[in-house]
N, C-alpha and C. Protein backbone atom coordinates (compact mmCIF):
# COMPACT_ATOMS: atom_id res chain seq x y z
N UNK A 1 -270.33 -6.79 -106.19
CA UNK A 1 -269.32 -7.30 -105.29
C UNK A 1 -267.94 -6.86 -105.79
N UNK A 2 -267.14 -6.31 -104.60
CA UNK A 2 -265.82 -5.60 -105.54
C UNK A 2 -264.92 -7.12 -105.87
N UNK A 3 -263.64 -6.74 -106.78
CA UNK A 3 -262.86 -8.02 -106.98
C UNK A 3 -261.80 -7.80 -106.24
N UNK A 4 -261.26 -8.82 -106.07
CA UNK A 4 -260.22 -8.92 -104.86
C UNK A 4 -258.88 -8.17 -105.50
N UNK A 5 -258.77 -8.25 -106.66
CA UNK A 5 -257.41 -7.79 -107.77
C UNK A 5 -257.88 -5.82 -107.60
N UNK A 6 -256.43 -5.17 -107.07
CA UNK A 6 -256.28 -3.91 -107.29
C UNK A 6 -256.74 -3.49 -108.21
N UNK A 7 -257.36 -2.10 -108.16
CA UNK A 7 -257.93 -1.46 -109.43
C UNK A 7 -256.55 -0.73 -109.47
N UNK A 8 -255.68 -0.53 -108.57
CA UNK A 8 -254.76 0.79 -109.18
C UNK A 8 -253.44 0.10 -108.78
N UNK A 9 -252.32 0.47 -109.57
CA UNK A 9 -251.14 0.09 -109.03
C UNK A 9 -250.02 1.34 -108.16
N UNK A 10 -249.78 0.89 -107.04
CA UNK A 10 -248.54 1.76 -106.55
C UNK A 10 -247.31 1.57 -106.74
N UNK A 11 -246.55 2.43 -106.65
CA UNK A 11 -245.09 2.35 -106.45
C UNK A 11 -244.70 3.03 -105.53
N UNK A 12 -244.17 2.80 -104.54
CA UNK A 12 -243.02 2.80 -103.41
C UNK A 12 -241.87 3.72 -103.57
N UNK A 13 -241.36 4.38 -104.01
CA UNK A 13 -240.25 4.71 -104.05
C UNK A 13 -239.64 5.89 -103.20
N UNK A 14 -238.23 5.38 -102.59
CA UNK A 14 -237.80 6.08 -101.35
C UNK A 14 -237.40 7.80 -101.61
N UNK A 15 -237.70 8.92 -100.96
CA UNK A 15 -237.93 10.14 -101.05
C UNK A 15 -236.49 10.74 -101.65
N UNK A 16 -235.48 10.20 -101.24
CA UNK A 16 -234.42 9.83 -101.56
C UNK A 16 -233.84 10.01 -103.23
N UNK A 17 -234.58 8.81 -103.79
CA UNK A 17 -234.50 8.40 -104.99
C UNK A 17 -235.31 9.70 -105.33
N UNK A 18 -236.65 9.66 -105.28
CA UNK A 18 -237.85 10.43 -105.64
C UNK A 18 -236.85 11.86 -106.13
N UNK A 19 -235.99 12.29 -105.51
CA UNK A 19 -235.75 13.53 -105.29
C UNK A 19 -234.80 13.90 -106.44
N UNK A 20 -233.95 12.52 -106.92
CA UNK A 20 -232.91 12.67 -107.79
C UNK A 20 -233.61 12.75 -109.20
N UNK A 21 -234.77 11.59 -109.58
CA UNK A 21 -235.46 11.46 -110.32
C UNK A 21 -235.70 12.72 -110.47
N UNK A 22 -236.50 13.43 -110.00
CA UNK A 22 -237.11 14.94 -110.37
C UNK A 22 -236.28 15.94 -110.74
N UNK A 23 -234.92 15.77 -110.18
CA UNK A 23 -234.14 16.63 -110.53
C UNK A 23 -233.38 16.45 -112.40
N UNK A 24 -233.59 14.91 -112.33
CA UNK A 24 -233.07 14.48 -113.76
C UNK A 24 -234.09 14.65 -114.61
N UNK A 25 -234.92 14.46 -114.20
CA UNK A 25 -236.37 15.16 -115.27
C UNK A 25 -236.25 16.52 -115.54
N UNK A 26 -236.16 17.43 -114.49
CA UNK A 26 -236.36 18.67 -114.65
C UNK A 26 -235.03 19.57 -115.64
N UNK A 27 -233.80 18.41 -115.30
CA UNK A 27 -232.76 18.99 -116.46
C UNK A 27 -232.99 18.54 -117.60
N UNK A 28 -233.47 17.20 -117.43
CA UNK A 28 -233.75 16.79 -119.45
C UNK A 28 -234.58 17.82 -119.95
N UNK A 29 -235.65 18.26 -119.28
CA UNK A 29 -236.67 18.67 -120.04
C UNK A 29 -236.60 20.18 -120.04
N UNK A 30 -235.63 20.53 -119.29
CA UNK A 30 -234.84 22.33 -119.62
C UNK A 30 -234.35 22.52 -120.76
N UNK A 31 -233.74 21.04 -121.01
CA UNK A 31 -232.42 21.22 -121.90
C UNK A 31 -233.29 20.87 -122.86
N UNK A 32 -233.19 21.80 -124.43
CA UNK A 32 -233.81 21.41 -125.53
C UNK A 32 -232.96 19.82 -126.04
N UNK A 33 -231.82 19.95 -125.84
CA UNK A 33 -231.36 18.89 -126.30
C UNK A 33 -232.14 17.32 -126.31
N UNK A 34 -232.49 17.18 -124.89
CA UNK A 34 -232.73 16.52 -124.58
C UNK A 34 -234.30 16.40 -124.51
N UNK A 35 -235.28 17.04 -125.17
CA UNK A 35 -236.75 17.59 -124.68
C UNK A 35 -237.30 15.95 -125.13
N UNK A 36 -236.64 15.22 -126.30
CA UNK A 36 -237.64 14.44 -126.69
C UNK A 36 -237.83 13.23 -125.65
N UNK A 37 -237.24 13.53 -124.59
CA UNK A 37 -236.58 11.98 -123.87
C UNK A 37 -238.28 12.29 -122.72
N UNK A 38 -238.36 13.22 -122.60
CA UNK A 38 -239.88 13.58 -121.81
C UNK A 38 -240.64 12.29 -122.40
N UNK A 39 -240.84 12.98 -123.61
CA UNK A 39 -242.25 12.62 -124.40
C UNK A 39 -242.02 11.29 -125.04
N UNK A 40 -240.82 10.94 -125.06
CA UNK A 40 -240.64 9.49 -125.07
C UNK A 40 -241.11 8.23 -123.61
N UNK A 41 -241.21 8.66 -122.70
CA UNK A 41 -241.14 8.00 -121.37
C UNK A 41 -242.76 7.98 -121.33
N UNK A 42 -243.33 9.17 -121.58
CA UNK A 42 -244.56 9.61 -121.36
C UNK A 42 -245.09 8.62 -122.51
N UNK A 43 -245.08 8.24 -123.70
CA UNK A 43 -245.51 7.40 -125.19
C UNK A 43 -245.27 5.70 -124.17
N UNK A 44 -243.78 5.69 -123.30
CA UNK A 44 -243.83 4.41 -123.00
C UNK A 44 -244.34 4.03 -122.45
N UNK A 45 -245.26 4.84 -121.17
CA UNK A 45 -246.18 4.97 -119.97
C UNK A 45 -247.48 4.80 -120.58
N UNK A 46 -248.06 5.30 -121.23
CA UNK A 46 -249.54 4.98 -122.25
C UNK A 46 -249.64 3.26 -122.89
N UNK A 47 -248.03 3.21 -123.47
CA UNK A 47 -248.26 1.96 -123.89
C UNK A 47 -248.60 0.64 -123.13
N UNK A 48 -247.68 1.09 -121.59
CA UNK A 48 -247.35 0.33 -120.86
C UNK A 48 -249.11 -0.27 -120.28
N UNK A 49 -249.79 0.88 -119.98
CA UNK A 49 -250.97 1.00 -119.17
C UNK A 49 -251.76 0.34 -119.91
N UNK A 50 -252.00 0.67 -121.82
CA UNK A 50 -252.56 0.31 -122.53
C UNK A 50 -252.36 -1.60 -122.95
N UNK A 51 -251.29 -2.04 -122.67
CA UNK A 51 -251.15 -3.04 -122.76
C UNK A 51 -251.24 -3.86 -121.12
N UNK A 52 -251.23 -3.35 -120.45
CA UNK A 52 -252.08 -4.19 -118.92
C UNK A 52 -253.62 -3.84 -119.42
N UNK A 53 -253.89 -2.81 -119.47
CA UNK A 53 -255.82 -3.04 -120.05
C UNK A 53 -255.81 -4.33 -120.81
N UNK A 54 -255.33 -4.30 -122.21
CA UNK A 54 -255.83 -5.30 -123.02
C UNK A 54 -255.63 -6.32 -122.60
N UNK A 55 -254.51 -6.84 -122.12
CA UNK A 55 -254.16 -8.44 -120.93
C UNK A 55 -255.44 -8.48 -120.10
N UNK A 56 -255.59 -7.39 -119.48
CA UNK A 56 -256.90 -7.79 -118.54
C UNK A 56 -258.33 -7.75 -119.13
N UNK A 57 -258.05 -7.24 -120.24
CA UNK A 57 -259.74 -7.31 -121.14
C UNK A 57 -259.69 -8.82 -121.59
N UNK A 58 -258.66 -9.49 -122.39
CA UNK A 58 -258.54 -10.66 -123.16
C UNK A 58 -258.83 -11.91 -122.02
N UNK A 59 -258.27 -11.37 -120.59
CA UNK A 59 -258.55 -12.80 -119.90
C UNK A 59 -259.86 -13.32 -119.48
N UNK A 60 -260.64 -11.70 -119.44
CA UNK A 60 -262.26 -12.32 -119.11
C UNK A 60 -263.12 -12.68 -119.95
């Protein structure tokens, strides 16, 4: 029987925004200066995901 709780989460965000975002990504991550700010966001995104798993492993 499936569970009523989303298996996946979305985000919404207006094409708008979407567009500026990509553009600020695509200069950080041109610019050596700035390369580590990628792979920092990307470390916070793993953690982030990794810590909703374990919340949802611990409650059942």
């Amino acid at each position: 029987m499936p569970s009523s709780d989303p298996r996946y989460v979305n985000l919404r965000v207006p094409k708008a925004e979407y567009e500026k975002l990509k553009q600020v990504k695509d200069h950080l991550s041109s610019d050596p200066k700035y390369s580590w700010v990628e792979s920092l966001a990307l470390g916070a995104l793993i953690g982030l995901v990794a810590g909703m798993v374990i919340d949802d492993i611990s409650k059942k």
